[in-house]
C-alpha atoms as a PDB file:
ATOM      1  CA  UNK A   1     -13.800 -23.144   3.807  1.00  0.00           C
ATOM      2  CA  UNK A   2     -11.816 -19.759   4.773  1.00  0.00           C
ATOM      3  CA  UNK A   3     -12.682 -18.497   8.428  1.00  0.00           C
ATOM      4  CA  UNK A   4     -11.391 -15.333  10.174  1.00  0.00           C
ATOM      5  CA  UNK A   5      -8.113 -17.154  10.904  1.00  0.00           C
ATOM      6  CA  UNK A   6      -7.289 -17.150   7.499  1.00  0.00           C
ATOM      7  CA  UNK A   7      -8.412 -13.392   7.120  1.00  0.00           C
ATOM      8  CA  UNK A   8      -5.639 -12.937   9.789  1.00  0.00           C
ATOM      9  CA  UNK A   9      -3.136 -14.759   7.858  1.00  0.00           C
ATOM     10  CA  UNK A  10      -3.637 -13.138   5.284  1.00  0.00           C
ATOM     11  CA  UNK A  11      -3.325  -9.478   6.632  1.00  0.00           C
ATOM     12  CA  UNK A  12      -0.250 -11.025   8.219  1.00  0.00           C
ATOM     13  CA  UNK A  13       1.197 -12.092   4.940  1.00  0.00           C
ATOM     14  CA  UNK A  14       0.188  -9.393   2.974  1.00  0.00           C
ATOM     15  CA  UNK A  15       0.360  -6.503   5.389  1.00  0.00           C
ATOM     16  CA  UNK A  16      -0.045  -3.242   2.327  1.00  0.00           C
ATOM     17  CA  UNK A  17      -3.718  -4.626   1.265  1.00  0.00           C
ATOM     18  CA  UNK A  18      -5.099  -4.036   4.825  1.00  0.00           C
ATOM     19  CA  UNK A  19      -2.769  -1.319   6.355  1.00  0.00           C
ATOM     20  CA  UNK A  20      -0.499   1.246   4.902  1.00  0.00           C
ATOM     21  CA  UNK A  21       1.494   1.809   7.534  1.00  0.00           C
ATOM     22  CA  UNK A  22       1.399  -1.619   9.934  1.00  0.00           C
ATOM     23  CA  UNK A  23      -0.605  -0.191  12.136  1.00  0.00           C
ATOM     24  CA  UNK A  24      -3.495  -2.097  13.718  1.00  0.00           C
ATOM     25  CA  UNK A  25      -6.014   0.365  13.963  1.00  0.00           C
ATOM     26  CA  UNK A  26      -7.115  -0.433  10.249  1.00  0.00           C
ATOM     27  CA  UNK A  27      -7.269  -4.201  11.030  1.00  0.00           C
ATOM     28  CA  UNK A  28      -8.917  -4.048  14.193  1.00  0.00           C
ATOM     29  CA  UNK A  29     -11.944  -2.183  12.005  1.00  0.00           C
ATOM     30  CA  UNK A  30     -11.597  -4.322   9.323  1.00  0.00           C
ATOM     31  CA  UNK A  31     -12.095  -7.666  12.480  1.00  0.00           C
ATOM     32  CA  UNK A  32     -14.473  -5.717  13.659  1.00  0.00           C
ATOM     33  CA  UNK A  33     -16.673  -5.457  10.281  1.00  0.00           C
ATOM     34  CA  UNK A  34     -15.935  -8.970   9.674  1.00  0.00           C
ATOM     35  CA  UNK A  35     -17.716  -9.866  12.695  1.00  0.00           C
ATOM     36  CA  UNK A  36     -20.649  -8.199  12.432  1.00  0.00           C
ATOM     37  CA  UNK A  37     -21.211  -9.483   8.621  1.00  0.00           C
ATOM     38  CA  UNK A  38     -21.074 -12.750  10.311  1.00  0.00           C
ATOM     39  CA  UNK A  39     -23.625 -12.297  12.783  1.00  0.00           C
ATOM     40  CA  UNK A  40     -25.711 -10.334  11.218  1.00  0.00           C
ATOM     41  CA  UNK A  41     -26.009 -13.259   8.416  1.00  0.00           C
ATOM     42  CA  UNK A  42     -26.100 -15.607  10.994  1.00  0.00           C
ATOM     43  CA  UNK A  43     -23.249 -17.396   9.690  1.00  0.00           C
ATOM     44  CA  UNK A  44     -20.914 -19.595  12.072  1.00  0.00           C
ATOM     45  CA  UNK A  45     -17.654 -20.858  10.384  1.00  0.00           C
ATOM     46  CA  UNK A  46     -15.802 -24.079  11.661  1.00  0.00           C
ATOM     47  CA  UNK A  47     -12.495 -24.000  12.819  1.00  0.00           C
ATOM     48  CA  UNK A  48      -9.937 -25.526  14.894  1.00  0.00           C
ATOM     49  CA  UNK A  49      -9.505 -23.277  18.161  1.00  0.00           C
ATOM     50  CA  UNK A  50     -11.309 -20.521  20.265  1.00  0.00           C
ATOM     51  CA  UNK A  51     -14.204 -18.697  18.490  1.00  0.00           C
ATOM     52  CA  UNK A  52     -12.109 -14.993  17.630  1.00  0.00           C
ATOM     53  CA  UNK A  53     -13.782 -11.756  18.013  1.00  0.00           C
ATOM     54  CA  UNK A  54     -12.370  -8.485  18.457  1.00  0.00           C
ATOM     55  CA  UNK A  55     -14.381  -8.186  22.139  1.00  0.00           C
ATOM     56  CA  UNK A  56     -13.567 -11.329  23.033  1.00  0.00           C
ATOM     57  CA  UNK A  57     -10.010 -10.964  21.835  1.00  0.00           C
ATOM     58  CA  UNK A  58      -9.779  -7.803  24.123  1.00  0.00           C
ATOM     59  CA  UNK A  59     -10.901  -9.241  27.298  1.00  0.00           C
ATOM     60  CA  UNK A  60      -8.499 -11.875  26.481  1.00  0.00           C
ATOM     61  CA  UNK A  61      -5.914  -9.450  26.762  1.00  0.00           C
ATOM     62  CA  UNK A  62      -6.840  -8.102  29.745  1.00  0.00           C
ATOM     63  CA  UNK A  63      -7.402 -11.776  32.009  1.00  0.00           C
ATOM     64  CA  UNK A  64      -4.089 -13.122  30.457  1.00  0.00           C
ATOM     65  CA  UNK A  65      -1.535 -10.064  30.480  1.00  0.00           C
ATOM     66  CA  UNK A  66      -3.809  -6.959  32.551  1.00  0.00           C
ATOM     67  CA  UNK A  67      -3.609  -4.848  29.321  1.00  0.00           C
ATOM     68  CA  UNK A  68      -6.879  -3.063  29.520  1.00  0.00           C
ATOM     69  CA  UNK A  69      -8.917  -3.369  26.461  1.00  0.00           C
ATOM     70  CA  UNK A  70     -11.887  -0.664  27.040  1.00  0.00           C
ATOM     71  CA  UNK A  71     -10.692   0.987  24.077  1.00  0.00           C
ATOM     72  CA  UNK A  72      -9.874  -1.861  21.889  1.00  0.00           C
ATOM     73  CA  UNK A  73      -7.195  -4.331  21.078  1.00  0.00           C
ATOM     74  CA  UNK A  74      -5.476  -1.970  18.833  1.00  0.00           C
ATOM     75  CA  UNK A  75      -4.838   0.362  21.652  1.00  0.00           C
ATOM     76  CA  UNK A  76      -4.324  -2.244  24.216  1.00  0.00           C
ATOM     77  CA  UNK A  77      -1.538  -3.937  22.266  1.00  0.00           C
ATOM     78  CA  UNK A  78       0.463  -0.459  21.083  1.00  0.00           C
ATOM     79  CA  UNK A  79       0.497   1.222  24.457  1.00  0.00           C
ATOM     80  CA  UNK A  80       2.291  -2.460  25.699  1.00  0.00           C
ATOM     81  CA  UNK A  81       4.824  -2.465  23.002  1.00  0.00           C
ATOM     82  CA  UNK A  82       7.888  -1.385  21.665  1.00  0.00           C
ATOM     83  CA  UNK A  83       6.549   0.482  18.865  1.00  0.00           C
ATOM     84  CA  UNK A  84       4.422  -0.119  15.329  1.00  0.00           C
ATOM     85  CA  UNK A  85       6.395  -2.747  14.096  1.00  0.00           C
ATOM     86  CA  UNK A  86       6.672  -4.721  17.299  1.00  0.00           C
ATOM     87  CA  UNK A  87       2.930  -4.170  18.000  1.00  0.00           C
ATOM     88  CA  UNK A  88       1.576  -5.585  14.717  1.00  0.00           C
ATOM     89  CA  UNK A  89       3.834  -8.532  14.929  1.00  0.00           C
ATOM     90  CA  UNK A  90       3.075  -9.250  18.661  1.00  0.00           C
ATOM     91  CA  UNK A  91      -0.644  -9.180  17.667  1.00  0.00           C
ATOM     92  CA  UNK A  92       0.056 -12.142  15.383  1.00  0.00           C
ATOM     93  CA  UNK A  93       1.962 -13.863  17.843  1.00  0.00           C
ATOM     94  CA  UNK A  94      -1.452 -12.927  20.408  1.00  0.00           C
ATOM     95  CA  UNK A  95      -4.219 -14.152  18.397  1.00  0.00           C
ATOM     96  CA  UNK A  96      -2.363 -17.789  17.961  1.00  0.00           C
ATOM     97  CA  UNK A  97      -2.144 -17.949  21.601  1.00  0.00           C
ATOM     98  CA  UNK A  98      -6.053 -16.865  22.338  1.00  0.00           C
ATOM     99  CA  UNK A  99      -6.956 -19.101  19.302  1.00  0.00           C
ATOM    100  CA  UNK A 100      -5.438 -22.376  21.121  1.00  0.00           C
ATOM    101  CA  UNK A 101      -6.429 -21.467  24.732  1.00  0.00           C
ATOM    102  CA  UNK A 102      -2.672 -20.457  25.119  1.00  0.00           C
ATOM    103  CA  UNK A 103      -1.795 -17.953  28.557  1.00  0.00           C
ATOM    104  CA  UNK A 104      -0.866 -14.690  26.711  1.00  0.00           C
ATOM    105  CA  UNK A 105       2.739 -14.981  28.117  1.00  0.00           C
ATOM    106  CA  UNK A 106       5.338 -13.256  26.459  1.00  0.00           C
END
């Protein structure tokens, strides 16, 4: 059964059906939407790893690496990067290491 994992795959492997322009605004709404269908259903998927949410993703960030997440992932992530390109795929590379319990080293 497909969880949000494979959501994330999937806007990692197909990057133009979630975002135009790799940015991560887009998918941290689209997380964030996924979410709250979820819970509002009351509908718990099964998967191998640490339960993802976008809040829970963001605190992550900010215990592992002190990137402050108050106004979201997105944000947290692109002011702690490179630029656009190295903040979507260092998000990819993040939610791998919160999903296995990982220190957010990098």
């Amino acid at each position: 059964m497909p969880n949000i994992y494979d959501y994330i795959d999937e806007m990692q492997k197909r990057p133009g059906m979630f975002t135009a322009n790799q940015t991560l605004g887009p998918l941290e709404t689209l997380l964030h939407g996924y979410c709250t269908c979820l819970h509002l259903n009351e509908i718990k998927e099964v998967y191998e790893g640490r339960e993802f949410n976008p809040r829970n993703f963001s605190a992550w960030l900010y215990d592992e690496l002190g990137w402050s997440g108050a106004l979201g992932f997105a944000f947290a992530i692109e002011a702690n990067t490179t630029g656009p390109k190295d903040a979507f795929d260092t998000f990819f590379k993040l939610v791998q290491q919160f999903r296995h319990g990982m220190a957010g080293h990098q």
